[in-house]
C-alpha atoms as a PDB file:
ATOM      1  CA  UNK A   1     121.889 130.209 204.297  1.00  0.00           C
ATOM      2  CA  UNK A   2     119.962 132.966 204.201  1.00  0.00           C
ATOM      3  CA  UNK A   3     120.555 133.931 200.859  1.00  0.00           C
ATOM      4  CA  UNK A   4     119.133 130.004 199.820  1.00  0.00           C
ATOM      5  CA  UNK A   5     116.154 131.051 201.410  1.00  0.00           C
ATOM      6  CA  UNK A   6     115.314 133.549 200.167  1.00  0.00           C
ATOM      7  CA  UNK A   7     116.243 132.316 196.906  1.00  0.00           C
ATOM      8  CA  UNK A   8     114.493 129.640 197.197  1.00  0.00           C
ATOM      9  CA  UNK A   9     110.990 131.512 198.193  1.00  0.00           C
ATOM     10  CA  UNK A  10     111.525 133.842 195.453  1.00  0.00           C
ATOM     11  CA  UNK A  11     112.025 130.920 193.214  1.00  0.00           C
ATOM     12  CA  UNK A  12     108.864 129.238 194.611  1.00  0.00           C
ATOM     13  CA  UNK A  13     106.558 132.047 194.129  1.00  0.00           C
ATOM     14  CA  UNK A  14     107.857 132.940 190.586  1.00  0.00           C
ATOM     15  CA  UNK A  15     107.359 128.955 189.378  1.00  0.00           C
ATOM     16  CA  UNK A  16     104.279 129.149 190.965  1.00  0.00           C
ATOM     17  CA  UNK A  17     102.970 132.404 188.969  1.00  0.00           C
ATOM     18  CA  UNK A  18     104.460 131.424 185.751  1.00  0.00           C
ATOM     19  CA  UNK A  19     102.671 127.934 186.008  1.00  0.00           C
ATOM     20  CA  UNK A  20      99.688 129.605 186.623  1.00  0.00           C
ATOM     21  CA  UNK A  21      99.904 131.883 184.065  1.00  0.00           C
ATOM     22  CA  UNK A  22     100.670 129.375 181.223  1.00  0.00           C
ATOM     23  CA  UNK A  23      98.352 127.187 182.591  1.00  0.00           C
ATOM     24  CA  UNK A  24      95.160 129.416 182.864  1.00  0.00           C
ATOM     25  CA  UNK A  25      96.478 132.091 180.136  1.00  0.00           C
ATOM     26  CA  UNK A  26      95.371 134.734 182.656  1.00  0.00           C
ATOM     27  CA  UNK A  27      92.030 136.412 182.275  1.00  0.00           C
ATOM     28  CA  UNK A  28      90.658 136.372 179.160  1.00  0.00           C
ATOM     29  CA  UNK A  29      93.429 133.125 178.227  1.00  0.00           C
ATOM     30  CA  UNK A  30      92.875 129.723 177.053  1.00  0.00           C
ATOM     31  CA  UNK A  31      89.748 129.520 178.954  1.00  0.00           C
ATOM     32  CA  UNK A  32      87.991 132.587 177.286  1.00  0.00           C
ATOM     33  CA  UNK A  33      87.886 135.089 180.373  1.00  0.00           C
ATOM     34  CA  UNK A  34      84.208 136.350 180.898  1.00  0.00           C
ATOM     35  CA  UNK A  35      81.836 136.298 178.348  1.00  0.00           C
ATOM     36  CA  UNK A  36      84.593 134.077 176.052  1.00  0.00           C
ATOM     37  CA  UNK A  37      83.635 130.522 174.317  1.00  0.00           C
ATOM     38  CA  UNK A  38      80.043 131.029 176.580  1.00  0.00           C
ATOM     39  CA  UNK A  39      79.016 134.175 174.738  1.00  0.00           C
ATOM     40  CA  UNK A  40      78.346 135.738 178.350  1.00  0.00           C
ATOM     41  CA  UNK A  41      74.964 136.784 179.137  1.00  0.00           C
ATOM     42  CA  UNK A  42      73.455 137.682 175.261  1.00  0.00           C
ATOM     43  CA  UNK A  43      74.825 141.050 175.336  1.00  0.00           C
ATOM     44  CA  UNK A  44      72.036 144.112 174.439  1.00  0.00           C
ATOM     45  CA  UNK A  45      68.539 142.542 174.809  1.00  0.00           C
ATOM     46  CA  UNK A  46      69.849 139.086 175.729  1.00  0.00           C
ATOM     47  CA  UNK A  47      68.009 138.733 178.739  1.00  0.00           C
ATOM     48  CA  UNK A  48      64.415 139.036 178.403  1.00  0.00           C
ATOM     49  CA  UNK A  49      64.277 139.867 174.449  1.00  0.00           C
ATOM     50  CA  UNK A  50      60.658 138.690 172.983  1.00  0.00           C
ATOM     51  CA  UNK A  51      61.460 140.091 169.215  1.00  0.00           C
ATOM     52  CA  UNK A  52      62.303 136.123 168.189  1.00  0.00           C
ATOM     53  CA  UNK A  53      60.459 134.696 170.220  1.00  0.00           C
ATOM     54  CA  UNK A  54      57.109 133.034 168.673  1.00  0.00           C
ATOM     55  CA  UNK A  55      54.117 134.910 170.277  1.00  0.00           C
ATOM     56  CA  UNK A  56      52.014 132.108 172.065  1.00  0.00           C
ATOM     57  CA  UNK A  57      48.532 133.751 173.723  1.00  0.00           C
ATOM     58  CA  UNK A  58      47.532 133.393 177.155  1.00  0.00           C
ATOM     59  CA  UNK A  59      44.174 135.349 177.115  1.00  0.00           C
ATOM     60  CA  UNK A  60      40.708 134.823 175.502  1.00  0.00           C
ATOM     61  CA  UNK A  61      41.327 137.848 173.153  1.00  0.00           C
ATOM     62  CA  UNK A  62      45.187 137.056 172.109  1.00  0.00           C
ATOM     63  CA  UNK A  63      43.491 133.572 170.480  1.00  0.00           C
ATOM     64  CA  UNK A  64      40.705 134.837 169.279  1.00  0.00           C
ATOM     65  CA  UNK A  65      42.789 137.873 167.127  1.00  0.00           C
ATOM     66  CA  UNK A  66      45.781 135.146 166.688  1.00  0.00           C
ATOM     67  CA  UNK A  67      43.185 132.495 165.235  1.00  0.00           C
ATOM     68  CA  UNK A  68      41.902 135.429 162.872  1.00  0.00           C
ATOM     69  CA  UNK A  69      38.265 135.405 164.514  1.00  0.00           C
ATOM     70  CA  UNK A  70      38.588 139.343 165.543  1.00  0.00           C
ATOM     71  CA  UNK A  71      39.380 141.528 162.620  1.00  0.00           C
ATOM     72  CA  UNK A  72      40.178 144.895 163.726  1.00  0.00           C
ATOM     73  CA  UNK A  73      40.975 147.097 167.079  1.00  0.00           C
ATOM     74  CA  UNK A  74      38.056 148.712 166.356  1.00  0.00           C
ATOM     75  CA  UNK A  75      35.764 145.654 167.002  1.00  0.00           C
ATOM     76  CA  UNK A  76      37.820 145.083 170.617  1.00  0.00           C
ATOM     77  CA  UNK A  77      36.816 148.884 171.472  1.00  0.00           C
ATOM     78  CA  UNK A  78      33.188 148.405 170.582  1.00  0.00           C
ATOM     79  CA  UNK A  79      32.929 146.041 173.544  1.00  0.00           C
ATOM     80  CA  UNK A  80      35.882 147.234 175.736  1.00  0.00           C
ATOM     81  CA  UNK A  81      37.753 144.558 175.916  1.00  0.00           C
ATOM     82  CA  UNK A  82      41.081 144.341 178.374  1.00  0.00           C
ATOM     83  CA  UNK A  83      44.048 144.143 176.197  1.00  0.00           C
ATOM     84  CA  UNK A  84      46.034 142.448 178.480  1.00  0.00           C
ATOM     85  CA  UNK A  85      48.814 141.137 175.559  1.00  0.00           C
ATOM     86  CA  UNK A  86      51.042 143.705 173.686  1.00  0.00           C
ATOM     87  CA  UNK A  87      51.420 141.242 170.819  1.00  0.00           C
ATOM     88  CA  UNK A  88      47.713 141.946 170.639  1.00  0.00           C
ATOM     89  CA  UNK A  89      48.695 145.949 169.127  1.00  0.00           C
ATOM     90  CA  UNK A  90      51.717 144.708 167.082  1.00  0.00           C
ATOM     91  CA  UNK A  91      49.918 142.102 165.365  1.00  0.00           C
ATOM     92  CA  UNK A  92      46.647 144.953 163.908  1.00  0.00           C
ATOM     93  CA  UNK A  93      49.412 148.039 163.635  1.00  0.00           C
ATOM     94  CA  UNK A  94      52.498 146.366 163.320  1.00  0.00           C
ATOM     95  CA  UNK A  95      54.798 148.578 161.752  1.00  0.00           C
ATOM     96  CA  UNK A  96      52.681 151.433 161.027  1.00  0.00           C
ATOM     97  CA  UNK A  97      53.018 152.192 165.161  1.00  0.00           C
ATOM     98  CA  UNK A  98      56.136 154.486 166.078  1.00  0.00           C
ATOM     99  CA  UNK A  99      57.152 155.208 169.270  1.00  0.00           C
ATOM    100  CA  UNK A 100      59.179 157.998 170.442  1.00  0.00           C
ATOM    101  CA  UNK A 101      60.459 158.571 174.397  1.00  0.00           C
ATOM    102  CA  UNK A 102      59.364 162.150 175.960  1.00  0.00           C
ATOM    103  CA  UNK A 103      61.641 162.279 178.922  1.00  0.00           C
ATOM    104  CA  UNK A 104      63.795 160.106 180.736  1.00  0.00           C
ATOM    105  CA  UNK A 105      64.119 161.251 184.670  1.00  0.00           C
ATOM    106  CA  UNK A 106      66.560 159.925 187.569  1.00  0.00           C
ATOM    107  CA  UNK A 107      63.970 159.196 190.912  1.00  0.00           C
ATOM    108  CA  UNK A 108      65.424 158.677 194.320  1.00  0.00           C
ATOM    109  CA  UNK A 109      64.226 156.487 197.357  1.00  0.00           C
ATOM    110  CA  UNK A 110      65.781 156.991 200.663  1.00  0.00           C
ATOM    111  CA  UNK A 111      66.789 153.581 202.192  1.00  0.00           C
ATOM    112  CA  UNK A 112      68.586 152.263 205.002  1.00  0.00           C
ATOM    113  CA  UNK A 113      71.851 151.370 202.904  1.00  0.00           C
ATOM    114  CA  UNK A 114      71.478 155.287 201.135  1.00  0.00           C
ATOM    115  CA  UNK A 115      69.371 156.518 198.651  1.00  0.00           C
ATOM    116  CA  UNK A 116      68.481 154.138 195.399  1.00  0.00           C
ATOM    117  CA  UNK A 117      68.185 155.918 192.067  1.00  0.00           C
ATOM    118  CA  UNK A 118      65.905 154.541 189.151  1.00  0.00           C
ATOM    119  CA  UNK A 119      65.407 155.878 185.967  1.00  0.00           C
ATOM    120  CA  UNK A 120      61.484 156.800 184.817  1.00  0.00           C
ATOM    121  CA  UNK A 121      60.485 156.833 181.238  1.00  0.00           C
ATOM    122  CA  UNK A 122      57.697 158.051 179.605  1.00  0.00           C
ATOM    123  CA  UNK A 123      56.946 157.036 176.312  1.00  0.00           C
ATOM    124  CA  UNK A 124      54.449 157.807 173.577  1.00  0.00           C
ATOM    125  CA  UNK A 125      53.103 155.629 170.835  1.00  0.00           C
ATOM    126  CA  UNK A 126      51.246 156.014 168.082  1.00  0.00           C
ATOM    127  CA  UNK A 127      50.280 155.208 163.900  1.00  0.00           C
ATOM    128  CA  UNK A 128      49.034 158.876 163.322  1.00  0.00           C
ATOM    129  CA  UNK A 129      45.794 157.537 162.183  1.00  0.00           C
ATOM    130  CA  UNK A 130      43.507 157.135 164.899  1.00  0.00           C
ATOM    131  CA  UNK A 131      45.245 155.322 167.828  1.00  0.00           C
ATOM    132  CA  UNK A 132      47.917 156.753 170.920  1.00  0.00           C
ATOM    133  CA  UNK A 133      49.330 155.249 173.841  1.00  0.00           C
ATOM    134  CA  UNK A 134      51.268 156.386 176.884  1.00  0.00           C
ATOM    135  CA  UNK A 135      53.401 154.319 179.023  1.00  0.00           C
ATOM    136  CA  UNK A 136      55.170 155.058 181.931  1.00  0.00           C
ATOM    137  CA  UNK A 137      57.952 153.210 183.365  1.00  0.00           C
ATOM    138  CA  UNK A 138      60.438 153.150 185.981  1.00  0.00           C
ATOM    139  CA  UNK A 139      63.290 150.590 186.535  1.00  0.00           C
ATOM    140  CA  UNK A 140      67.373 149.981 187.570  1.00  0.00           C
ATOM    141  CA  UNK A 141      68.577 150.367 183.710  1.00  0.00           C
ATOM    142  CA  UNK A 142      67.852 152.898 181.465  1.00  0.00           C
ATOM    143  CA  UNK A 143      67.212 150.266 178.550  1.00  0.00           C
ATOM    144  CA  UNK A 144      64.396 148.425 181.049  1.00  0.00           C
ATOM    145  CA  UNK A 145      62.560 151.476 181.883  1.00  0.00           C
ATOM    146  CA  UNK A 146      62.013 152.445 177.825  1.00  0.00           C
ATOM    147  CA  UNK A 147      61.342 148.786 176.983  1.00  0.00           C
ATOM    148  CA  UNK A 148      58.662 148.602 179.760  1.00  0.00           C
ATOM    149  CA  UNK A 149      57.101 151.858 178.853  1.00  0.00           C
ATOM    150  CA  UNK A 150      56.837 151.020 175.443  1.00  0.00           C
ATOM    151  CA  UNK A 151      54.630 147.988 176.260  1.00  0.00           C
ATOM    152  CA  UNK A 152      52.491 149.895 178.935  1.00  0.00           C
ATOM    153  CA  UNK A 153      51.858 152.409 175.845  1.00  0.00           C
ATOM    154  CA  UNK A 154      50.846 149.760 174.010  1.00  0.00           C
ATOM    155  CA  UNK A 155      48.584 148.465 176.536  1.00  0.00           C
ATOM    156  CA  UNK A 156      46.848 151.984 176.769  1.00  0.00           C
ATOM    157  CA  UNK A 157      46.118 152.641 173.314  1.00  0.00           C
ATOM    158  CA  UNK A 158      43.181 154.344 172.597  1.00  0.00           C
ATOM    159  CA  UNK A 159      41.092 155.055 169.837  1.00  0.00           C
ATOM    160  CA  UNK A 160      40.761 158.867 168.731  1.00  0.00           C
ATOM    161  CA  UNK A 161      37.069 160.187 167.575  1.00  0.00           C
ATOM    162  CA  UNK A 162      38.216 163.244 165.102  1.00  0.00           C
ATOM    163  CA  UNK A 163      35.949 165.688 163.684  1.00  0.00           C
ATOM    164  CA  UNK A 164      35.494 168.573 161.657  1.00  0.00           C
ATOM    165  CA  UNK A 165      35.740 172.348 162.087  1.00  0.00           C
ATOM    166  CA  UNK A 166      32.586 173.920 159.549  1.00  0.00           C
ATOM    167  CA  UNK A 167      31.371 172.056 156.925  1.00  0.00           C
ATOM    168  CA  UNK A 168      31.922 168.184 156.375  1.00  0.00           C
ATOM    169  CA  UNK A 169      34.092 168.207 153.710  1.00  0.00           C
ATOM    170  CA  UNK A 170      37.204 166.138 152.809  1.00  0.00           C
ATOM    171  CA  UNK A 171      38.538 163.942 155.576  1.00  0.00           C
ATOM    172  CA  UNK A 172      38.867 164.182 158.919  1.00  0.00           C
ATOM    173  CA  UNK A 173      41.226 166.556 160.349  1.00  0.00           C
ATOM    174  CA  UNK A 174      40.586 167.771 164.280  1.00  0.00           C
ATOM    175  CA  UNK A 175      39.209 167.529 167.440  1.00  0.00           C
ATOM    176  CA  UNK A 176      34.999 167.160 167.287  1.00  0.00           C
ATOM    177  CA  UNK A 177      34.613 169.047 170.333  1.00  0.00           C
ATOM    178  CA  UNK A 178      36.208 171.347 172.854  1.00  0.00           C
ATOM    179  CA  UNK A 179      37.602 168.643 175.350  1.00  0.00           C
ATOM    180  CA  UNK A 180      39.872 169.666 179.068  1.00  0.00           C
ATOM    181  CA  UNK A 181      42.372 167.328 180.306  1.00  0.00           C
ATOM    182  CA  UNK A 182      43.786 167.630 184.068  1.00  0.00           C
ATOM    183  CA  UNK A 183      46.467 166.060 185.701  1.00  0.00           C
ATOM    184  CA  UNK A 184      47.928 167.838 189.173  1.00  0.00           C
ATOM    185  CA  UNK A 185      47.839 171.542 187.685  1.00  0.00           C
ATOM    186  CA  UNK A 186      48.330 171.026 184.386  1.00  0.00           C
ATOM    187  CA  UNK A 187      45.750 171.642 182.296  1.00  0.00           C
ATOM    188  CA  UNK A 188      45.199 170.828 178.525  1.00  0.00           C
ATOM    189  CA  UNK A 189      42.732 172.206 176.108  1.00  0.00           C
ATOM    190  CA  UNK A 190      41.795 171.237 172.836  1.00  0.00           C
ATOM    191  CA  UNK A 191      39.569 173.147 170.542  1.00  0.00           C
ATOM    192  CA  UNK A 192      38.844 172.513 166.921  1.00  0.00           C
ATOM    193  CA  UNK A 193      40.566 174.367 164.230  1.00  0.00           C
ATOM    194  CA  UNK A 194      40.118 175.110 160.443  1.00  0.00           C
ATOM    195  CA  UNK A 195      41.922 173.280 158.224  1.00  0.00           C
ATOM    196  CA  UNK A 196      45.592 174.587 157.309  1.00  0.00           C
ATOM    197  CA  UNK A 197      45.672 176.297 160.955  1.00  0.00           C
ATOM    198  CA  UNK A 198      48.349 173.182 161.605  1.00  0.00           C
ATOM    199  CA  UNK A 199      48.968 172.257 165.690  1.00  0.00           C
ATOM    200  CA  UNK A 200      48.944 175.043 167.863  1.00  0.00           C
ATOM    201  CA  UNK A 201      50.642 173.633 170.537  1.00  0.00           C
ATOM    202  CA  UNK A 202      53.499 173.540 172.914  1.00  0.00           C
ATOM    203  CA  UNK A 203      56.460 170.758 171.892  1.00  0.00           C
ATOM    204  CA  UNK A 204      54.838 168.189 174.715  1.00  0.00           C
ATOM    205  CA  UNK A 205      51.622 168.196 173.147  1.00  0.00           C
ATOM    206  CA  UNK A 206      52.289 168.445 169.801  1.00  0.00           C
ATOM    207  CA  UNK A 207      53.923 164.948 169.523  1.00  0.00           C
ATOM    208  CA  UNK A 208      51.251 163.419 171.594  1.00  0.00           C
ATOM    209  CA  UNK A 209      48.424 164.903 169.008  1.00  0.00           C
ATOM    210  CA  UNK A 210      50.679 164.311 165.756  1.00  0.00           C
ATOM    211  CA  UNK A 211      50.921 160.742 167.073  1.00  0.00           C
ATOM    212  CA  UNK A 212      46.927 160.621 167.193  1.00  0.00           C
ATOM    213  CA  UNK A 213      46.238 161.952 163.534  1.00  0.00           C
ATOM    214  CA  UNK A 214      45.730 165.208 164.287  1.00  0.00           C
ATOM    215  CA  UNK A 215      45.762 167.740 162.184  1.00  0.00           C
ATOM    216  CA  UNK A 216      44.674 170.917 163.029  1.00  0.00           C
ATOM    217  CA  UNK A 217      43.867 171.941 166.596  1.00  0.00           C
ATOM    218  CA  UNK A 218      44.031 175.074 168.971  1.00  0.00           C
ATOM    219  CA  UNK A 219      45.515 174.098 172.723  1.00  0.00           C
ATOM    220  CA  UNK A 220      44.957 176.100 175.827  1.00  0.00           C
ATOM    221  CA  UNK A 221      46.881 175.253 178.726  1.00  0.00           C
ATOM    222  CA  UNK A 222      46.997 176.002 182.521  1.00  0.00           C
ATOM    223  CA  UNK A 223      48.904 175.197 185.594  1.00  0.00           C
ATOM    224  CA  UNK A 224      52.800 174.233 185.909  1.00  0.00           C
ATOM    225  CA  UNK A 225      53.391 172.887 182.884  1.00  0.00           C
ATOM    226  CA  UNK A 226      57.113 172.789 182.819  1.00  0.00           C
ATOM    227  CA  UNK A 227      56.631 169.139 184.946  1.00  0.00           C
ATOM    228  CA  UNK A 228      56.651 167.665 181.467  1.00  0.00           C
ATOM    229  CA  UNK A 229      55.613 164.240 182.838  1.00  0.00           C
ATOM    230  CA  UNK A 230      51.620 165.722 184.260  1.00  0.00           C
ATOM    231  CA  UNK A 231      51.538 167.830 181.149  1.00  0.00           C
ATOM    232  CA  UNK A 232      51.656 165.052 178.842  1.00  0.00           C
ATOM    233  CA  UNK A 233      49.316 163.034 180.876  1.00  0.00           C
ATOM    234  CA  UNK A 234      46.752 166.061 180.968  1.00  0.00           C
ATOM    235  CA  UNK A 235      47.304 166.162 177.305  1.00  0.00           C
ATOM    236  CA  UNK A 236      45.917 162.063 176.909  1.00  0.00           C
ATOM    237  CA  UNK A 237      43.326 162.742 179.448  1.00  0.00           C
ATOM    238  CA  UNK A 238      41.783 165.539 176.986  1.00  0.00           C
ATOM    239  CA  UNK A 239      42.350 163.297 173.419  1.00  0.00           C
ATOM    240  CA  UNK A 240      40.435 160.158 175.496  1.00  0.00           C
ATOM    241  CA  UNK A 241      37.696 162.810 176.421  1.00  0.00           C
ATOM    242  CA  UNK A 242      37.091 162.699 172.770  1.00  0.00           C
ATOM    243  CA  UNK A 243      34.917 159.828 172.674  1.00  0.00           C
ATOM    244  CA  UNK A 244      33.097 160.867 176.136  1.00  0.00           C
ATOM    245  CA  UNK A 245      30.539 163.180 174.785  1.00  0.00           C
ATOM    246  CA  UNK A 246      27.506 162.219 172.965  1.00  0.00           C
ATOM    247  CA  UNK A 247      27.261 164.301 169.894  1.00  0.00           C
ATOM    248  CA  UNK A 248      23.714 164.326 167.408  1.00  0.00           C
ATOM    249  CA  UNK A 249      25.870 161.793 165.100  1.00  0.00           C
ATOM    250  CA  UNK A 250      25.943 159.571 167.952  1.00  0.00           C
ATOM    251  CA  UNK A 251      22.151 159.611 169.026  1.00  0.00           C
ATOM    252  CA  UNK A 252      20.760 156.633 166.691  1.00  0.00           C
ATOM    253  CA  UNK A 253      19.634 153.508 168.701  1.00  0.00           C
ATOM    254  CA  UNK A 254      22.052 150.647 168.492  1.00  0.00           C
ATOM    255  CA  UNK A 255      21.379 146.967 169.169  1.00  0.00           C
ATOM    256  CA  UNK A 256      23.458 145.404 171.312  1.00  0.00           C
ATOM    257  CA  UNK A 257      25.424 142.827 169.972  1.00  0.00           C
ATOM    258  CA  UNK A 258      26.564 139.350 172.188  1.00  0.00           C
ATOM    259  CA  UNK A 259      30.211 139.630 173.236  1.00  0.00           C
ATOM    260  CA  UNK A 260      33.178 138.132 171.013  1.00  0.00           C
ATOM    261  CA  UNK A 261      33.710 135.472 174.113  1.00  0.00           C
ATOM    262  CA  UNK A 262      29.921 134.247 173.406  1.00  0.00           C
ATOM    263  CA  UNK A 263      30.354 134.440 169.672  1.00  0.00           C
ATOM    264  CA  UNK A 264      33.041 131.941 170.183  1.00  0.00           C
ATOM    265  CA  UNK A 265      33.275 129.995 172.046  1.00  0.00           C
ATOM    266  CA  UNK A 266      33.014 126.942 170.181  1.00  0.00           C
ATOM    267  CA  UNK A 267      36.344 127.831 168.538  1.00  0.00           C
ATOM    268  CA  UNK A 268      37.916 128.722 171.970  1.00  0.00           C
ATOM    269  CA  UNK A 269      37.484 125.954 173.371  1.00  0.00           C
ATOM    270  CA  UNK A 270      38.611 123.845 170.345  1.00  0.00           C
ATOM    271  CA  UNK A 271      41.793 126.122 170.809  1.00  0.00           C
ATOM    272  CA  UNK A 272      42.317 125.727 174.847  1.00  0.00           C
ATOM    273  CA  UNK A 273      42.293 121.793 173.582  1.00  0.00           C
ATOM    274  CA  UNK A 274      44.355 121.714 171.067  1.00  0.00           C
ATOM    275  CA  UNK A 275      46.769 123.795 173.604  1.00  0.00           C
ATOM    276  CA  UNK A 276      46.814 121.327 176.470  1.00  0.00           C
ATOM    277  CA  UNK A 277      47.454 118.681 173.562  1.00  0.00           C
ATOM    278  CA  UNK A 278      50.392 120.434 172.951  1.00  0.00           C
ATOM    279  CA  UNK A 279      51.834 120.338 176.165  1.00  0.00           C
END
């Protein structure tokens, strides 16, 4: 009798599992497993990924460079406009930006449940003709954080003023005047060089300025600057310093013109209708 029994349970348990089994094909069986016949969760850049997406602007500015109204970058710097839409960079650089990451860095919190690590990125972008950005970002995923500090670069780009070193002759090819960046105890300097010297400079901020369309430059630097992340900060604080100081070039009187928003805003609010149409 005992012997049926436990014949029988074995019996049970082994229909049981085989049904199941054929019925479900396992994991991964008939019904696809995870990420099967529903193409899971998009894979790389499912989640979140703007590169086919059609760029609709939210801001004043993103319509008025969409609709073709605002020509250049150079024309949003003149009245210091908030770029508040990365779209706004890709659509006057487009390809001719590149981007390259300068160090990627775990961080630690200490939190009741342990300590939570994130991963900061700092990223530098630039068309080597005028125009760098730095972003800094920190997130979960490694992917995240380099995404997110490649749009806060492109958020802070900034226009380089370059110069000459002697005569004016040929195009431009440094720094106009000595400038000092500072960030904790780093600290950058850039004076001009004759052309041919190349960048002088340490690996950090040698990108950075190759990025801006720099060509020749001496760099002087002070402090710690083996924490690579305040060194290249101290070495963007010095290239915006470019534009900070009023040289005899700059003296002329200029009349000041009315603000792209005043310009148009017939057309802008022809747009913000034509939106709410829409929707």
């Amino acid at each position: 009798m005992a012997d049926a029994e436990v014949r029988r349970g074995f019996g049970r348990g082994a229909a049981r599992g085989a049904s199941r089994g054929n019925d479900r094909g396992g994991r991964g069986g008939p019904r696809g497993g995870r990420g099967g016949p529903r193409g899971g969760r998009g894979g790389r850049g499912g989640r979140g990924g703007r590169d086919d997406q059609q760029w609709i602007p939210v801001s004043k500015l993103g319509r008025l460079v969409k609709g073709g109204l605002i020509k250049s970058l150079e024309e949003i710097y003149l009245f210091s406009l908030p770029v508040k839409e990365f779209q706004i960079i890709d659509f006057f650089l487009g390809s001719r930006l590149k981007d390259e990451v300068m160090k990627i860095s775990p961080v630690q919190k200490q939190t009741r449940a342990g300590q939570r690590t994130r991963f900061k990125a700092f990223v530098v972008v630039g068309d080597s003709n005028g125009h760098v950005g730095l972003g800094v970002k920190c997130s979960k995923e490694v992917t995240a954080a380099i995404q997110g500090a490649i749009v806060a670069a492109k958020l802070s780009i900034i226009p380089v003023r370059r110069g000459y070193w002697g005569n004016k002759i040929g195009a431009v090819h440094t720094v106009p005047i000595k400038v000092t960046g500072k960030c904790g105890s780093s600290r950058v300097r850039l004076v001009p060089a004759p052309r041919g010297t190349g960048i002088v400079a340490a690996r950090v901020p040698k990108k950075l300025l190759q990025f801006a369309g720099i060509e020749d430059v001496y760099t002087k630097t002070k402090g710690s600057t083996k924490t690579l992340g305040n060194f290249v900060k101290a070495t963007f604080a010095a290239i915006s310093r470019t534009f900070s100081f009023l040289t005899p070039d700059l003296w002329p009187q200029t009349r000041a013109l009315p603000l792209p928003y005043e310009v148009y805003s017939k057309e802008l609010t022809e747009l913000a209708n034509e939106k709410r149409h829409k929707h």
